[in-house]
N, C-alpha and C. Protein backbone atom coordinates (compact mmCIF):
# COMPACT_ATOMS: atom_id res chain seq x y z
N UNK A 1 173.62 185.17 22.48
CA UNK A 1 174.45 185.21 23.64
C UNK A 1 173.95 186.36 24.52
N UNK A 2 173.96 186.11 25.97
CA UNK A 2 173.25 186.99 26.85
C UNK A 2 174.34 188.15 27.02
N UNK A 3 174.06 189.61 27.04
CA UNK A 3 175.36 190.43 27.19
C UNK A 3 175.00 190.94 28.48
N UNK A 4 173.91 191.42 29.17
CA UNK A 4 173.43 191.98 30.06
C UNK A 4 172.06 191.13 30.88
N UNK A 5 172.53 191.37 32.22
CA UNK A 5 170.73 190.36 32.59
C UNK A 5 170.59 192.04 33.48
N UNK A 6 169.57 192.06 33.56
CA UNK A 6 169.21 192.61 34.86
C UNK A 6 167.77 192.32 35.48
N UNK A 7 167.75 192.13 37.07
CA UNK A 7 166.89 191.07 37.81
C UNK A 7 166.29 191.61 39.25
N UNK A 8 164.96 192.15 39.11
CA UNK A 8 164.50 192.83 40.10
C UNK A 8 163.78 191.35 40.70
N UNK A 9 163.97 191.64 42.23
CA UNK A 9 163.53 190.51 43.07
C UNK A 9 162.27 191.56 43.77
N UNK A 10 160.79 191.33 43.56
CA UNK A 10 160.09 192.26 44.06
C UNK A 10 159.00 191.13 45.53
N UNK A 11 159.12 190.42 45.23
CA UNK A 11 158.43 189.70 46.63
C UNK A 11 158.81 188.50 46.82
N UNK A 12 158.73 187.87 47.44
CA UNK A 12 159.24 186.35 47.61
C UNK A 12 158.34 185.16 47.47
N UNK A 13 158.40 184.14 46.60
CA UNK A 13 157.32 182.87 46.61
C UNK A 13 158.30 181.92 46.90
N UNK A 14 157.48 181.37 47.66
CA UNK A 14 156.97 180.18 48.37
C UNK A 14 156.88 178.73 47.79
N UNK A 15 157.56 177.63 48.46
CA UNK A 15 156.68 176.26 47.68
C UNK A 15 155.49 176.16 47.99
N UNK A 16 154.73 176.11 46.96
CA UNK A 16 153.22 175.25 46.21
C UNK A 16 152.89 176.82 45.57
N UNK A 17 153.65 177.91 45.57
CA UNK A 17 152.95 178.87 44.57
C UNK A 17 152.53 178.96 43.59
N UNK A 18 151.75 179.06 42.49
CA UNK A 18 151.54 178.64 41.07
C UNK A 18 152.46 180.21 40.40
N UNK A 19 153.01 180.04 39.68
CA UNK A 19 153.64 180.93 39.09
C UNK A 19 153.59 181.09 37.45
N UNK A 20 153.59 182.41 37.37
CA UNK A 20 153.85 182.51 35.63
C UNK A 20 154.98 183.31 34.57
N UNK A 21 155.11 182.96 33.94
CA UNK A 21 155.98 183.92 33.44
C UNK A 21 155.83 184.14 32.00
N UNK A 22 155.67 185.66 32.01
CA UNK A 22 155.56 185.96 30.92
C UNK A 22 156.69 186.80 30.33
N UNK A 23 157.02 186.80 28.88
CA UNK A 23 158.11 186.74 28.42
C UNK A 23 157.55 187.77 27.09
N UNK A 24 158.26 188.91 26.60
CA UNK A 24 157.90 189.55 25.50
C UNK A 24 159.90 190.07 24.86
N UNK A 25 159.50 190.62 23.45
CA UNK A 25 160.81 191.05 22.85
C UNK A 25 160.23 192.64 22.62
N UNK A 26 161.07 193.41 23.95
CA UNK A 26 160.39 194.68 24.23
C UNK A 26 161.33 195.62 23.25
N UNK A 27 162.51 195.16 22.59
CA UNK A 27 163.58 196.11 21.99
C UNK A 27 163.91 195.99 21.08
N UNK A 28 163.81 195.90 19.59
CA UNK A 28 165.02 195.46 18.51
C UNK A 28 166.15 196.38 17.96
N UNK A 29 167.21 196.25 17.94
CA UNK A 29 168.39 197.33 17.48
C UNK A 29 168.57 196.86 16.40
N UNK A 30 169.55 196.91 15.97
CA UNK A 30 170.42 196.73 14.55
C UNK A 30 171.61 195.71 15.07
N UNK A 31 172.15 195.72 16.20
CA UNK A 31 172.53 194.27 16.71
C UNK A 31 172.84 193.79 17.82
N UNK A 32 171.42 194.18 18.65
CA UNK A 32 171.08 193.49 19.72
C UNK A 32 169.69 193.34 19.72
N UNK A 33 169.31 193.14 21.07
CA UNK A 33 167.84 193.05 21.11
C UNK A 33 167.50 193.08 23.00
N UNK A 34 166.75 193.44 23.08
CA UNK A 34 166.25 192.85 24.76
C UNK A 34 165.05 192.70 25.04
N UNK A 35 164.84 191.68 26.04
CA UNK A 35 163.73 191.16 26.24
C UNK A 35 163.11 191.32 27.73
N UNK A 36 162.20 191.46 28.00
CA UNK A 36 161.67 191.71 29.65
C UNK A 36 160.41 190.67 29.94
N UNK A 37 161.25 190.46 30.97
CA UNK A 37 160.51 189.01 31.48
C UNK A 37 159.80 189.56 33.10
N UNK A 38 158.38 188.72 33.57
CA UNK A 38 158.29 189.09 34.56
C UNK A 38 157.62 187.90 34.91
N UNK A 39 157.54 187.35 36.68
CA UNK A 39 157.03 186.31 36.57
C UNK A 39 155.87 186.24 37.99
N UNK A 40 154.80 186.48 37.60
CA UNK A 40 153.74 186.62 38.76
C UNK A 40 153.49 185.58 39.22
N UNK A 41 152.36 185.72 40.87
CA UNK A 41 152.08 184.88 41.67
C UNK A 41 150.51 184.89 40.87
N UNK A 42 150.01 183.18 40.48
CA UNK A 42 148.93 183.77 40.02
C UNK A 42 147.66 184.01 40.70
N UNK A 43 147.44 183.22 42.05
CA UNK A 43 146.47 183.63 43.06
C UNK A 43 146.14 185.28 43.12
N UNK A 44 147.10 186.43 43.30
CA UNK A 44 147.09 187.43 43.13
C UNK A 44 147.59 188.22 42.77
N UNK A 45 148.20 187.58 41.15
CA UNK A 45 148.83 188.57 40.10
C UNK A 45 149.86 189.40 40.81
N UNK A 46 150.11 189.48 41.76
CA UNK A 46 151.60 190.00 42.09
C UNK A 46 152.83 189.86 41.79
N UNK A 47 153.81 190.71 41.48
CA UNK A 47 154.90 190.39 40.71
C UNK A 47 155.79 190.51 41.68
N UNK A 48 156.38 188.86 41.20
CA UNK A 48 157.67 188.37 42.09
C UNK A 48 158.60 189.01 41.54
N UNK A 49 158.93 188.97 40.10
CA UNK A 49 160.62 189.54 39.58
C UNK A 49 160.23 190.14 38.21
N UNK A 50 160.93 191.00 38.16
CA UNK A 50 160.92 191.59 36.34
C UNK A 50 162.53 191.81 36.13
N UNK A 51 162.57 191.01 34.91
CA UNK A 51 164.40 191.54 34.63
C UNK A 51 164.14 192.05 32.92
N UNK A 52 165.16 191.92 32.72
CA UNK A 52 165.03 192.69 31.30
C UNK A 52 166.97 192.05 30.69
N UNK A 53 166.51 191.16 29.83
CA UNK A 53 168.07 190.73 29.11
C UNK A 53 168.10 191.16 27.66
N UNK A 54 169.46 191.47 27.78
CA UNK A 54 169.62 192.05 26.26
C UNK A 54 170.97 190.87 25.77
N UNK A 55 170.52 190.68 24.42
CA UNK A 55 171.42 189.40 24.09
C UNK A 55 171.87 189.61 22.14
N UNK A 56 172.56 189.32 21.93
CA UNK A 56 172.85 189.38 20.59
C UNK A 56 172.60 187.75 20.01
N UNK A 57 173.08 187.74 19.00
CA UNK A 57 172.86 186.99 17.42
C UNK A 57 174.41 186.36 16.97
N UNK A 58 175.43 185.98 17.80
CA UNK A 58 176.87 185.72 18.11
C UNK A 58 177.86 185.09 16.71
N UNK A 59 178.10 185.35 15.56
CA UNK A 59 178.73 184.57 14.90
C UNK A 59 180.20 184.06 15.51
N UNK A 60 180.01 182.96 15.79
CA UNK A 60 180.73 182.10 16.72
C UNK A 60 182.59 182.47 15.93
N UNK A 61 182.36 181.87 14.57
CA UNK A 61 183.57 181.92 13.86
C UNK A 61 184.52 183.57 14.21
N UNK A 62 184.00 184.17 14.33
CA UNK A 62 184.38 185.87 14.42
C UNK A 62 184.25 186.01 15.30
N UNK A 63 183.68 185.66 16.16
CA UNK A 63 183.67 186.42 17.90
C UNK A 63 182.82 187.73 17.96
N UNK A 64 181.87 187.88 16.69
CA UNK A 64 181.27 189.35 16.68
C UNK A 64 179.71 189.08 16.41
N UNK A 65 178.83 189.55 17.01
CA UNK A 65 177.47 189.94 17.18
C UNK A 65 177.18 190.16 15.61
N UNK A 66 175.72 189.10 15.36
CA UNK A 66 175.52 189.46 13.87
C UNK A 66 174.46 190.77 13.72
N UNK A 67 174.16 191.14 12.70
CA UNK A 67 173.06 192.39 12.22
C UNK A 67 172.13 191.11 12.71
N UNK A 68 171.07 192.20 13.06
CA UNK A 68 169.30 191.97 13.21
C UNK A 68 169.00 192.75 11.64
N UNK A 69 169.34 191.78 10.50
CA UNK A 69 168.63 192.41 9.42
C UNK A 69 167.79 191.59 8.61
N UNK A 70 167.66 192.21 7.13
CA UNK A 70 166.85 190.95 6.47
C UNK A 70 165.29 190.56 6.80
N UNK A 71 165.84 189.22 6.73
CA UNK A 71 164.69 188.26 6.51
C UNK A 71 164.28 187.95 8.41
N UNK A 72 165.67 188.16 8.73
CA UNK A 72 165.26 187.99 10.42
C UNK A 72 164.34 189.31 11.13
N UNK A 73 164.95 190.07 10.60
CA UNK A 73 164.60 191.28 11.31
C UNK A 73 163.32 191.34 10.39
N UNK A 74 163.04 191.08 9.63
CA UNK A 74 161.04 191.45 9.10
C UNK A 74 160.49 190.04 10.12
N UNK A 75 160.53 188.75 10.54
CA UNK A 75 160.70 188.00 11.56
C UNK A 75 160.13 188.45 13.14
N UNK A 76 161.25 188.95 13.45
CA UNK A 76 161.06 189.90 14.84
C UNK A 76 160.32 190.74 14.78
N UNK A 77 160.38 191.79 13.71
CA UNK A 77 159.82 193.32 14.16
C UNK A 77 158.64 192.82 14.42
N UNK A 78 157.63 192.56 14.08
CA UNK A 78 155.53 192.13 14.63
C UNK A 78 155.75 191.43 16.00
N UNK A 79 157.06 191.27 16.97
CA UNK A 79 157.07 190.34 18.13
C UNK A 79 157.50 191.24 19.06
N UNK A 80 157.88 192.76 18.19
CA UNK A 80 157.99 193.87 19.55
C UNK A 80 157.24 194.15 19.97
N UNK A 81 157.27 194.25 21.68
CA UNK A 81 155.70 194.54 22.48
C UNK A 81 155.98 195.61 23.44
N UNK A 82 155.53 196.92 23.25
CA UNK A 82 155.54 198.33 24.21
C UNK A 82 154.93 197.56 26.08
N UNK A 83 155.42 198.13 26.37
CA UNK A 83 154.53 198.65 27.69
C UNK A 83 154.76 197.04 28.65
């Protein structure tokens, strides 16, 4: 479940732009996580938007955010990416 978005608008595209988006898991906690997304123009690699969402692991029955532990969390940790 998404708890936070946040969404930088850094230039504006256009129809017929080719666009990309790349997507990494820049954070792991103990029970959340966030991820930063950015999505360039690819003619000249310029970046249209970078946001960064942080989202939990939701056990629906409880209404409460599960642990990032275990078997999940050895899973994730090799998919955190700096920088």
């Amino acid at each position: 479940m998404a708890v936070n978005l946040n969404i930088n608008y850094r230039l504006a595209a256009v129809a017929g732009d080719d666009l990309e988006v790349q997507t990494r898991l820049a954070e792991l906690g103990s029970r959340s996580a966030r991820m930063h997304q950015e999505i360039r123009r690819v003619r000249d690699d310029k970046l249209v938007v970078d946001a960064d969402l942080t989202f939990v692991l939701l056990d629906v029955k409880a209404n409460r955010p599960l642990a990032i532990d275990g078997e999940l969390r050895t899973l994730l940790e090799p998919l955190v990416l700096e920088g």
